[in-house]
C-alpha atoms as a PDB file:
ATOM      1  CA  UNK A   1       0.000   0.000   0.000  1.00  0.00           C
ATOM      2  CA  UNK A   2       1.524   3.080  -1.253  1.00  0.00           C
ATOM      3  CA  UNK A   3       0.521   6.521   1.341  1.00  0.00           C
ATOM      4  CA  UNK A   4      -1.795   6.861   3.921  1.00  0.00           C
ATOM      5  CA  UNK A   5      -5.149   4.457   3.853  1.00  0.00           C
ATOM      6  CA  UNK A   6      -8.443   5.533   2.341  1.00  0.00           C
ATOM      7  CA  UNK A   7     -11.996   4.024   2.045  1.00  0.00           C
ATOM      8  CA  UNK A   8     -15.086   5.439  -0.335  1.00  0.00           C
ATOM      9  CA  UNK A   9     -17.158   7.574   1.585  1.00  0.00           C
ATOM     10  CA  UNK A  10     -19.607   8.326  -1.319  1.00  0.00           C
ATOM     11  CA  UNK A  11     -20.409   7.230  -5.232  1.00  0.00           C
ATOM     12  CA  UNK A  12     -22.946   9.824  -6.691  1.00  0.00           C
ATOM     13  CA  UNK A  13     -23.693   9.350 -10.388  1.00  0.00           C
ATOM     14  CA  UNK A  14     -25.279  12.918 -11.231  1.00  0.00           C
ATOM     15  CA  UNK A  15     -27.869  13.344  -8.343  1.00  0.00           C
ATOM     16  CA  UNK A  16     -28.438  10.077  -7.199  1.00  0.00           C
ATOM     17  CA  UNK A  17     -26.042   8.259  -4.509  1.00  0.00           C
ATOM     18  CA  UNK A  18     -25.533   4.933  -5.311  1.00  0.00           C
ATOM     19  CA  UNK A  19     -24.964   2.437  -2.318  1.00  0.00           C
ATOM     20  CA  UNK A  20     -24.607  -0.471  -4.954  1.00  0.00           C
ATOM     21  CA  UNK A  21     -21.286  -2.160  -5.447  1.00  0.00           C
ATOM     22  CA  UNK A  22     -20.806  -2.079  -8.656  1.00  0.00           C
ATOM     23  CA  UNK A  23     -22.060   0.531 -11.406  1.00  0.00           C
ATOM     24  CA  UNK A  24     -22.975   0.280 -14.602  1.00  0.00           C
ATOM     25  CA  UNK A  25     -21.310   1.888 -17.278  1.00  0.00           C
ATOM     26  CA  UNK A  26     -21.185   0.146 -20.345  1.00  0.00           C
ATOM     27  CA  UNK A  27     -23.614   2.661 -22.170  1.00  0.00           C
ATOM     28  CA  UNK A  28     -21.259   5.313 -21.508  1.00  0.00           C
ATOM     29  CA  UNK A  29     -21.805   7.885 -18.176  1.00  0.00           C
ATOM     30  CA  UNK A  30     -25.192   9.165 -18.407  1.00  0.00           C
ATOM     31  CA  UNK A  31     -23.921  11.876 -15.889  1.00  0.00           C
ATOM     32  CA  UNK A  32     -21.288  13.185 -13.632  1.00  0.00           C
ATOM     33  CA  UNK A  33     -19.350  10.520 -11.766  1.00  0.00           C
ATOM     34  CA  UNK A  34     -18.090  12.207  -8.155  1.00  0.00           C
ATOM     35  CA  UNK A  35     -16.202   9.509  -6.111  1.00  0.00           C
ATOM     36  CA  UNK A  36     -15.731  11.065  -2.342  1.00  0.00           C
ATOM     37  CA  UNK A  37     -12.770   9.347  -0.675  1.00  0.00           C
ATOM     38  CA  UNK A  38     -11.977   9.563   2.968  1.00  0.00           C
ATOM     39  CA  UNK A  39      -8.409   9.265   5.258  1.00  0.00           C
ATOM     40  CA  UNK A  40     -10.666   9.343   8.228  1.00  0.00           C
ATOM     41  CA  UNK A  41     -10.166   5.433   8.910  1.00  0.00           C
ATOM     42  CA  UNK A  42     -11.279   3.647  11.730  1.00  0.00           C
ATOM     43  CA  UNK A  43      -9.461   1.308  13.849  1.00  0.00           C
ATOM     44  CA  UNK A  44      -9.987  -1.561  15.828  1.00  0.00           C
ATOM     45  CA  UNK A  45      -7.695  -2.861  18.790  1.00  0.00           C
ATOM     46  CA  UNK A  46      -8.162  -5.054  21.674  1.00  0.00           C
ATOM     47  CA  UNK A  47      -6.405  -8.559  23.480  1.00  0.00           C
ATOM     48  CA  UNK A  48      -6.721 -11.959  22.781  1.00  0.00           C
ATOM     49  CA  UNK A  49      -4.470 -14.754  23.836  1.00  0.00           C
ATOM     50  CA  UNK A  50      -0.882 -13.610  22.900  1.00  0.00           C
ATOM     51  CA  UNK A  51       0.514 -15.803  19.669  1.00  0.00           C
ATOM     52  CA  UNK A  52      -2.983 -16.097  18.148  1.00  0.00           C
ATOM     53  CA  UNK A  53      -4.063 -14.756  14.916  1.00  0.00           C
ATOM     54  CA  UNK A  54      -6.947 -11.952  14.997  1.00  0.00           C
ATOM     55  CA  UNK A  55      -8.954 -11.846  11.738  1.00  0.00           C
ATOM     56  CA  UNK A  56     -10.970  -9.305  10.932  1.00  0.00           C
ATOM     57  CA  UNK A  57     -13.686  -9.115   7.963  1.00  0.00           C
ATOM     58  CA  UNK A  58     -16.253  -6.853   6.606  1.00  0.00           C
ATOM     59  CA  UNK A  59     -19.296  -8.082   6.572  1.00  0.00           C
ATOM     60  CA  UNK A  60     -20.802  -4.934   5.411  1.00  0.00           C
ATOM     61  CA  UNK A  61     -20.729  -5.110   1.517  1.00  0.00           C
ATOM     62  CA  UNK A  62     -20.817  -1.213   1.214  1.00  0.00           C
ATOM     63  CA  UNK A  63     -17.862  -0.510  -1.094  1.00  0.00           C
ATOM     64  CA  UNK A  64     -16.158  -3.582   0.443  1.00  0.00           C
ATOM     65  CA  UNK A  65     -14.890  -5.610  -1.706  1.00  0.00           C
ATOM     66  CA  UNK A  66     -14.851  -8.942   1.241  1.00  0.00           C
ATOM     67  CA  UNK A  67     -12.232  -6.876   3.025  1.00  0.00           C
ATOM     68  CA  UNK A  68     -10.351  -8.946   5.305  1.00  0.00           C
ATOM     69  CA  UNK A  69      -7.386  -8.682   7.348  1.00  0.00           C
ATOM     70  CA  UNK A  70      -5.311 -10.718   9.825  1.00  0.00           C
ATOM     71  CA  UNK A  71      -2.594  -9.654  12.591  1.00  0.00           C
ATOM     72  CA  UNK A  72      -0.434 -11.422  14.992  1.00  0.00           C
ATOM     73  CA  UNK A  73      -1.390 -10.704  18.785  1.00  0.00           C
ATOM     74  CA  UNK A  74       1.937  -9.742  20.218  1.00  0.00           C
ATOM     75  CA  UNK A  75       3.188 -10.960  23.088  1.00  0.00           C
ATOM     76  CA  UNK A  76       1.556  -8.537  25.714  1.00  0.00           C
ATOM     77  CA  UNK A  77      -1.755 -10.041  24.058  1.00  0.00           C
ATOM     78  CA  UNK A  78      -2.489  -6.751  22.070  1.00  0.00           C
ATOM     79  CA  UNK A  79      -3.034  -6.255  18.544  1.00  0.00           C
ATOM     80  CA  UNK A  80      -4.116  -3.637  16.329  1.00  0.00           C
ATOM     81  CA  UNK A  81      -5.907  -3.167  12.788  1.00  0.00           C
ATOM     82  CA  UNK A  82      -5.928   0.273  11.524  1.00  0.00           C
ATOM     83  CA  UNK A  83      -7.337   1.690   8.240  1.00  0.00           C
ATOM     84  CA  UNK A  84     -10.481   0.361   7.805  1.00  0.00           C
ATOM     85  CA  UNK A  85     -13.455   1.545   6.134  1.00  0.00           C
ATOM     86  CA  UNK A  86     -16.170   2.214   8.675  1.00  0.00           C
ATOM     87  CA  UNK A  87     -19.093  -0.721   8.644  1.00  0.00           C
ATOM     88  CA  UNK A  88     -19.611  -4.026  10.157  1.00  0.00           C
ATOM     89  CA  UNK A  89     -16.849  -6.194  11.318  1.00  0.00           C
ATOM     90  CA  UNK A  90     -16.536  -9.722  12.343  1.00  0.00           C
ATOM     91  CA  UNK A  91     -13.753  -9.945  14.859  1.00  0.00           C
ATOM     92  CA  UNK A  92     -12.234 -13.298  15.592  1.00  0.00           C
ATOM     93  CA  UNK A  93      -9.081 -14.866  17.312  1.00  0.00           C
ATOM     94  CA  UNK A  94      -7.566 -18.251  16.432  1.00  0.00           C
ATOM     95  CA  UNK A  95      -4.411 -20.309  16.057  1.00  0.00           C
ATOM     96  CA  UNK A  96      -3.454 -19.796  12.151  1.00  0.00           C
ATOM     97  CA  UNK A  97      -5.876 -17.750   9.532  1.00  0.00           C
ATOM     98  CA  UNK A  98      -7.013 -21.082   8.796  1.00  0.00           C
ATOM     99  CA  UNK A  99      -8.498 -21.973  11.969  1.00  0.00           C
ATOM    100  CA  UNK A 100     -10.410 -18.634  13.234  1.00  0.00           C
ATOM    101  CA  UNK A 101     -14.121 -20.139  12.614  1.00  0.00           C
ATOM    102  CA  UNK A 102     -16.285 -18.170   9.785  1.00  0.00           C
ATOM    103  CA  UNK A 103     -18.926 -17.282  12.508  1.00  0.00           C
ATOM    104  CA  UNK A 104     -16.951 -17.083  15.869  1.00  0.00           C
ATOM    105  CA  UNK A 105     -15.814 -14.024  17.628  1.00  0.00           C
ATOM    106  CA  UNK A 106     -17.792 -10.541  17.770  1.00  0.00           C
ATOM    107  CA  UNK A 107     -19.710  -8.593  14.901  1.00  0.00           C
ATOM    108  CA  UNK A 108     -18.706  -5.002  15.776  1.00  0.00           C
ATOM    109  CA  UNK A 109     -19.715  -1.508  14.436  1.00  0.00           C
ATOM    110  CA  UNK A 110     -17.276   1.086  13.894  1.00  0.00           C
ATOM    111  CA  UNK A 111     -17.730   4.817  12.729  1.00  0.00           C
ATOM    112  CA  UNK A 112     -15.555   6.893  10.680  1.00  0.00           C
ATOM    113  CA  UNK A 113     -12.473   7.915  12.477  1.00  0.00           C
ATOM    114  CA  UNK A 114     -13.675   5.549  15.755  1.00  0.00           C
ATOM    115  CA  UNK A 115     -11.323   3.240  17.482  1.00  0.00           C
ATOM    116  CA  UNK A 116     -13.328  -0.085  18.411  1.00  0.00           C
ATOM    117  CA  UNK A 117     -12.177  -1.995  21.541  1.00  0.00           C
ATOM    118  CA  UNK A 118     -12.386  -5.440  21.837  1.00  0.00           C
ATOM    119  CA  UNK A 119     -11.747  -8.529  24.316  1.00  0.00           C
ATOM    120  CA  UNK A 120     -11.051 -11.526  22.326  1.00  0.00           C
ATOM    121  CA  UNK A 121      -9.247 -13.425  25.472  1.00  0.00           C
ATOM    122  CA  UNK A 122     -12.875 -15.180  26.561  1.00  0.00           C
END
């Protein structure tokens, strides 16, 4: 990732926002395409058991493309994920990216800008 993290904040094509993932263009732009991008990220950081893997998904959809990411809880048991686009999150903990289970952990909410806390260590 080349300079400092960014997520859509807002797809207009002429008047009309569109919350869709995709647009359709093939006819040529009917109107004026404004993409609104944001450095504003959110973050989320917490403990879990120190060694584990945290993995952390959107489960949001909005401008998401399956965004997922995974860190290695340091040895105080902290980790940290920074950058994300604000929207629904599925925060997990396991022992390897392949064994955090697709609906364990906590489905958290963060804002733009927000720092999420969470407590993976139960």
């Amino acid at each position: 990732m080349y300079g400092a993290p960014v997520f859509v904040r807002s797809v207009r094509l002429g008047s009309r926002e569109s919350n869709e993932r995709t647009l359709d263009l093939s006819s040529g732009p009917a109107d004026t395409l404004k993409i609104v991008l944001s450095a504003n990220t959110a973050r989320i950081h917490g403990t879990a058991p120190p060694g584990t893997t945290v993995a952390c998904r959107n489960i949001d959809g909005k401008f998401s493309f399956g965004e997922s990411r995974f860190v290695r809880v340091e040895p105080s048991g902290q980790f940290r994920i920074e950058g994300l686009a604000p929207g629904r999150y599925r925060v997990a903990a396991g022992e390897s990216s392949d064994a955090i289970p697709e609906n364990g952990g906590y489905e958290i909410v963060i804002q733009e800008g927000e720092t999420a806390t969470v407590d993976l260590r139960k």
